[in-house]
C-alpha atoms as a PDB file:
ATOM      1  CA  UNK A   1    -182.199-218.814 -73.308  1.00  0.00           C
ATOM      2  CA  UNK A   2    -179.192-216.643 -73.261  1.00  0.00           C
ATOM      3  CA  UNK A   3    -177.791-214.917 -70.265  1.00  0.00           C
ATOM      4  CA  UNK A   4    -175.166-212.468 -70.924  1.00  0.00           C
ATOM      5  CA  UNK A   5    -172.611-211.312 -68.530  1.00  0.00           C
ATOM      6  CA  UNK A   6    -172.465-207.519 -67.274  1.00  0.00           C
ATOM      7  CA  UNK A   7    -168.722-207.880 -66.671  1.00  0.00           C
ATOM      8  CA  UNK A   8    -166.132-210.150 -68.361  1.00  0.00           C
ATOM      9  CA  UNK A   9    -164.614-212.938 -65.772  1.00  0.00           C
ATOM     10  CA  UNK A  10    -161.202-211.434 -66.788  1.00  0.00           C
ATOM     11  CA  UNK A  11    -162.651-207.527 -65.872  1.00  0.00           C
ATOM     12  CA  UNK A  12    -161.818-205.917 -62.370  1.00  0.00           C
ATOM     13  CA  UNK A  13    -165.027-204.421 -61.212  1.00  0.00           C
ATOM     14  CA  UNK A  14    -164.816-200.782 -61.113  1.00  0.00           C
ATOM     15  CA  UNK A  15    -164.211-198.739 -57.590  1.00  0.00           C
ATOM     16  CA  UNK A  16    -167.516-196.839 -56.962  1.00  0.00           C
ATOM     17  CA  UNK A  17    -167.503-193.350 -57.358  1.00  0.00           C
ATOM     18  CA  UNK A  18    -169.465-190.867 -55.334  1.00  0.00           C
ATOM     19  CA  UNK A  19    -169.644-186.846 -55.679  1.00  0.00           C
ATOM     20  CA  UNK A  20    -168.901-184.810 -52.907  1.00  0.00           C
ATOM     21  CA  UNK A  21    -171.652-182.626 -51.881  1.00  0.00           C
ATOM     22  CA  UNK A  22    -169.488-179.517 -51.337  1.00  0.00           C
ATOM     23  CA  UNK A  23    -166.982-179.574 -53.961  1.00  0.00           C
ATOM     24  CA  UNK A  24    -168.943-181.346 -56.640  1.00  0.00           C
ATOM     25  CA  UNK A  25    -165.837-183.794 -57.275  1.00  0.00           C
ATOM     26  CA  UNK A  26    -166.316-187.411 -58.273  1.00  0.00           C
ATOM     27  CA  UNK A  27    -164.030-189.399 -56.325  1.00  0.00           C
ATOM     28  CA  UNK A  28    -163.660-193.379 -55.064  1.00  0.00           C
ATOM     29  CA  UNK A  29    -166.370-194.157 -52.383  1.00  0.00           C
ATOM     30  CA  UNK A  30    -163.495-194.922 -49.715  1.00  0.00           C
ATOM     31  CA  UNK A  31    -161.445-191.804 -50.277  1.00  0.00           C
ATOM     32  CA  UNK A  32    -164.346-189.886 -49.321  1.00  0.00           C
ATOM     33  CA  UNK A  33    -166.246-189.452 -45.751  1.00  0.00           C
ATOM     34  CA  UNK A  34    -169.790-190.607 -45.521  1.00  0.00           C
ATOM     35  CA  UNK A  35    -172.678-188.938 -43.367  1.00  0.00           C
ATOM     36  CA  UNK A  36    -175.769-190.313 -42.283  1.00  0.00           C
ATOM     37  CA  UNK A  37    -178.787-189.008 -40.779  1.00  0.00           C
ATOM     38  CA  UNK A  38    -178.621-189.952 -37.279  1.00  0.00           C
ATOM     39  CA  UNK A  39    -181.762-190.913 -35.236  1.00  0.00           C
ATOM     40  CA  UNK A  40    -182.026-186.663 -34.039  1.00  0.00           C
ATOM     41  CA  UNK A  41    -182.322-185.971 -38.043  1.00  0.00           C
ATOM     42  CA  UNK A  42    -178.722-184.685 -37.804  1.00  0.00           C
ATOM     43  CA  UNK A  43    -176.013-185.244 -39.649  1.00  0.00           C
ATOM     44  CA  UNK A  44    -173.377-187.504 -38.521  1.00  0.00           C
ATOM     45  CA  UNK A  45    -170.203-189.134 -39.809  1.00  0.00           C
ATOM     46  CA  UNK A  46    -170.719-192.973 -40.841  1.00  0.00           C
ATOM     47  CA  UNK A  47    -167.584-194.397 -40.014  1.00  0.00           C
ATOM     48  CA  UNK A  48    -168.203-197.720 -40.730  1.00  0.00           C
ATOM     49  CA  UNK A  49    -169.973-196.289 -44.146  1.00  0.00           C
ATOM     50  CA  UNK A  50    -173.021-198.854 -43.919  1.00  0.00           C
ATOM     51  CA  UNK A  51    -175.810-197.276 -41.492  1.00  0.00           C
ATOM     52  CA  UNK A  52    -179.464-197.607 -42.783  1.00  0.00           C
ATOM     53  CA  UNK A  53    -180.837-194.744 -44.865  1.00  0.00           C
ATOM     54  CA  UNK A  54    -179.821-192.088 -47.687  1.00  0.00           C
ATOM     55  CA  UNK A  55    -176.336-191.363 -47.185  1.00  0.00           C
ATOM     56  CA  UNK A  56    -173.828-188.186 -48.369  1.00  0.00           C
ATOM     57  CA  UNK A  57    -170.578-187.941 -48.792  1.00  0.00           C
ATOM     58  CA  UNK A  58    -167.904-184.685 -48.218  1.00  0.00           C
ATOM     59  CA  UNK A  59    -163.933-184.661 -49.214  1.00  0.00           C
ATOM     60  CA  UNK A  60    -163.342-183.065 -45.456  1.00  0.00           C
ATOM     61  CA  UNK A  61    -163.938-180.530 -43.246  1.00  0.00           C
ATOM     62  CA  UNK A  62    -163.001-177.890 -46.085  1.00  0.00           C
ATOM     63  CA  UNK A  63    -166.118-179.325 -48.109  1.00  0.00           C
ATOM     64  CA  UNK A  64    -168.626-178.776 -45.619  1.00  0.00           C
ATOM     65  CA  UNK A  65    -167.949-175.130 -45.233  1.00  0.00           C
ATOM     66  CA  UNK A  66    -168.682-175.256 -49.127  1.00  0.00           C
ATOM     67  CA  UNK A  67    -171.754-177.360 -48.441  1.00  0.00           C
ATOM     68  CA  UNK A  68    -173.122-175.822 -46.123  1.00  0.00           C
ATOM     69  CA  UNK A  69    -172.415-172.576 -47.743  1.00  0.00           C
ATOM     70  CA  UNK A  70    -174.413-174.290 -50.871  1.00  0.00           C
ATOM     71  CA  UNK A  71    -176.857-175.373 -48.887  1.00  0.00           C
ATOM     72  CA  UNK A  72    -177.277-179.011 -50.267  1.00  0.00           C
ATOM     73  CA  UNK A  73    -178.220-180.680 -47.012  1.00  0.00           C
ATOM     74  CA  UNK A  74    -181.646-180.406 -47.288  1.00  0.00           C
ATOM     75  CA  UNK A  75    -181.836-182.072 -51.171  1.00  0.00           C
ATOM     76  CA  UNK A  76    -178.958-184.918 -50.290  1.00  0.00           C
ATOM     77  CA  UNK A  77    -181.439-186.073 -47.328  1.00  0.00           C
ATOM     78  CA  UNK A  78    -183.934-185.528 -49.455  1.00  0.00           C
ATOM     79  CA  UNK A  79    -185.569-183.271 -46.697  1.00  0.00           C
ATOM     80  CA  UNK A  80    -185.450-185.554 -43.983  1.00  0.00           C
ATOM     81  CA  UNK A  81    -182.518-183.394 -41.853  1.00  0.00           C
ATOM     82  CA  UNK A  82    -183.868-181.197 -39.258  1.00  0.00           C
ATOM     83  CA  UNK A  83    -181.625-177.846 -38.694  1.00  0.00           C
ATOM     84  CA  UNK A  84    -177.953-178.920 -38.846  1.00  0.00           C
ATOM     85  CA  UNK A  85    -175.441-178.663 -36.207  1.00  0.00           C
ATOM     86  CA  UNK A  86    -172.680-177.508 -37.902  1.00  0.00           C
ATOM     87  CA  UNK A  87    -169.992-177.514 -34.658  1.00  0.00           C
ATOM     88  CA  UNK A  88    -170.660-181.268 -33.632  1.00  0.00           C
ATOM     89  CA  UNK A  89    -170.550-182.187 -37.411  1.00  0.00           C
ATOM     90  CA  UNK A  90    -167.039-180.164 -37.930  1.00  0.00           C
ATOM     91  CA  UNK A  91    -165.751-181.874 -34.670  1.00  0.00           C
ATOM     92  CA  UNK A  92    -166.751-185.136 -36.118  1.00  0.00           C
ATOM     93  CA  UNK A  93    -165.109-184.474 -39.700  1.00  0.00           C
ATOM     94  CA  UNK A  94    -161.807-183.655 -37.563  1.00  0.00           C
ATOM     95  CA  UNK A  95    -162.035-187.159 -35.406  1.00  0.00           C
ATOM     96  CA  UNK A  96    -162.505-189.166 -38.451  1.00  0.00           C
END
């Protein structure tokens, strides 16, 4: 039986990309902020970028005007997010 390898030994892996839901940009996973459904069904920043669940990810504060304004919230939590909070979430975006 033959096994092949995905990646060559002498390959770096890849950074993981993800696409910011307000801008649309691909960027690397840990350039970008990632939010989580919290246990209220709103929106909150994962700092630690590992809490359970369907996660989404914004360049900054300046992307979730353009999310919001897109309304994408709903589809990237898969319409698990109850009415968002937009003031706690922007106060958030600025701590982080």
């Amino acid at each position: 039986m033959v096994i092949k390898q995905i990646c060559a030994p002498d390959r770096q892996r890849p950074n993981p990309e993800r696409t910011c839901i307000g801008c649309g940009r691909r960027r690397p996973k840990s350039v970008l902020i990632r939010l989580a459904l919290g246990e209220d069904g709103q929106p909150i920043v994962d700092g630690r970028k590992g809490a359970a669940g369907r996660g989404a990810y914004l360049c900054g504060k300046g992307c979730l005007a353009a999310a919001v304004k897109r309304k994408v919230f709903q589809r990237a939590f898969r319409g698990k997010m109850k009415q968002l909070d937009r003031k706690n979430l922007e106060a958030a975006l600025e701590g982080s």
